[in-house]
PDB file of N, CA and C in Angstrom:
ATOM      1  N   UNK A   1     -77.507 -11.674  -1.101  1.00  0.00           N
ATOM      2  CA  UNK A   1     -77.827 -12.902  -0.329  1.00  0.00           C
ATOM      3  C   UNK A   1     -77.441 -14.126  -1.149  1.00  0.00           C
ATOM      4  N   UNK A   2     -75.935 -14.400  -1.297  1.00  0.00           N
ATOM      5  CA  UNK A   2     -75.767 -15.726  -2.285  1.00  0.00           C
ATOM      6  C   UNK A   2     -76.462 -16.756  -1.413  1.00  0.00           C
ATOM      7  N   UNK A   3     -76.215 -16.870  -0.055  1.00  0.00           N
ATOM      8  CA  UNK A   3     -76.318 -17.948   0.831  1.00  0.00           C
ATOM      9  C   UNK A   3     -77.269 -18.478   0.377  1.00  0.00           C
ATOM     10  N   UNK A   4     -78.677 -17.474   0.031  1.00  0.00           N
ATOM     11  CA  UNK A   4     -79.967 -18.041  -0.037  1.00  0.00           C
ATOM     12  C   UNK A   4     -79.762 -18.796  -1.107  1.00  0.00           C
ATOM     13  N   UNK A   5     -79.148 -18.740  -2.106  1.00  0.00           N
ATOM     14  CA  UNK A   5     -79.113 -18.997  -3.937  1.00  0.00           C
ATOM     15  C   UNK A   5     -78.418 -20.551  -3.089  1.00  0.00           C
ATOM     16  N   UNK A   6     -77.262 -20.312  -2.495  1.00  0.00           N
ATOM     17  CA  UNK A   6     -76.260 -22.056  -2.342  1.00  0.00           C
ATOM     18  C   UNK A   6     -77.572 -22.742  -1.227  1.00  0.00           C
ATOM     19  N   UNK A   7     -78.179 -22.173  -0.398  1.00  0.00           N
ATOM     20  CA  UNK A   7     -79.118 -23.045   0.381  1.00  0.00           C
ATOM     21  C   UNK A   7     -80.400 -24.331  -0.614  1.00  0.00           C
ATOM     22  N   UNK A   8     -80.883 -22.933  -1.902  1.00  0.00           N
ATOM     23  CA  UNK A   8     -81.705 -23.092  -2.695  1.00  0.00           C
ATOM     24  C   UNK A   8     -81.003 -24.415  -3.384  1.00  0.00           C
ATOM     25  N   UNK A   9     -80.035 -24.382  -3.720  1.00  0.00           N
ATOM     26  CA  UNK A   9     -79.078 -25.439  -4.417  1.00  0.00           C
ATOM     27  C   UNK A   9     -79.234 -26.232  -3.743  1.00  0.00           C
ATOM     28  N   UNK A  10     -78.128 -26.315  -2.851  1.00  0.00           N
ATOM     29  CA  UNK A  10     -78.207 -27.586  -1.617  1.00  0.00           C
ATOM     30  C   UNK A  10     -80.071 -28.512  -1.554  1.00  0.00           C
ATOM     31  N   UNK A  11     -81.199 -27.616  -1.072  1.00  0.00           N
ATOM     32  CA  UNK A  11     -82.185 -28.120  -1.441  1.00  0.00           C
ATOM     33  C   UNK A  11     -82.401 -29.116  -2.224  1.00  0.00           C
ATOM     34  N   UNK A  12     -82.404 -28.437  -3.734  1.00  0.00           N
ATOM     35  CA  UNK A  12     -82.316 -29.144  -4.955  1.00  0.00           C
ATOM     36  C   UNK A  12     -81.496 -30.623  -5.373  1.00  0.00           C
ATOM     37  N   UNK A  13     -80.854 -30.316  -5.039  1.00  0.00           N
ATOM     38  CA  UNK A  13     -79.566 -31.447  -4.695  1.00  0.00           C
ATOM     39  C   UNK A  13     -79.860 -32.487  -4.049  1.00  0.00           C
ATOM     40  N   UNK A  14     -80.459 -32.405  -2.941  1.00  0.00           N
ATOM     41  CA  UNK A  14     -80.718 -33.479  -1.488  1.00  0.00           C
ATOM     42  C   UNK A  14     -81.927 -33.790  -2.479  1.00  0.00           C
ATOM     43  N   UNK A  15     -82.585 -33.239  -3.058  1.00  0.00           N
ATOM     44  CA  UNK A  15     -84.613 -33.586  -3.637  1.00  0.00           C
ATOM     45  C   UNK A  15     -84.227 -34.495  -4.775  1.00  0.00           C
ATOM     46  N   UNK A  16     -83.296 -34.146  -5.194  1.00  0.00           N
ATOM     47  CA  UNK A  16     -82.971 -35.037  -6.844  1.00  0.00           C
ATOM     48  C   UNK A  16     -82.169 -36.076  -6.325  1.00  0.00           C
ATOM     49  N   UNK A  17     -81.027 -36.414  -5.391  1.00  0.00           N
ATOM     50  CA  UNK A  17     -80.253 -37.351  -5.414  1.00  0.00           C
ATOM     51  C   UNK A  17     -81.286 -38.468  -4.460  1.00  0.00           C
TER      52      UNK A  17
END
């Protein structure tokens, strides 16, 4: 399940910028 790992990212990404 990478998707979940790049979704988890994406998340992270949108929360920090």
């Amino acid at each position: 399940m990478r998707w979940l790992l790049l979704l988890l990212w994406g998340a992270m990404g949108h929360g920090l910028v």
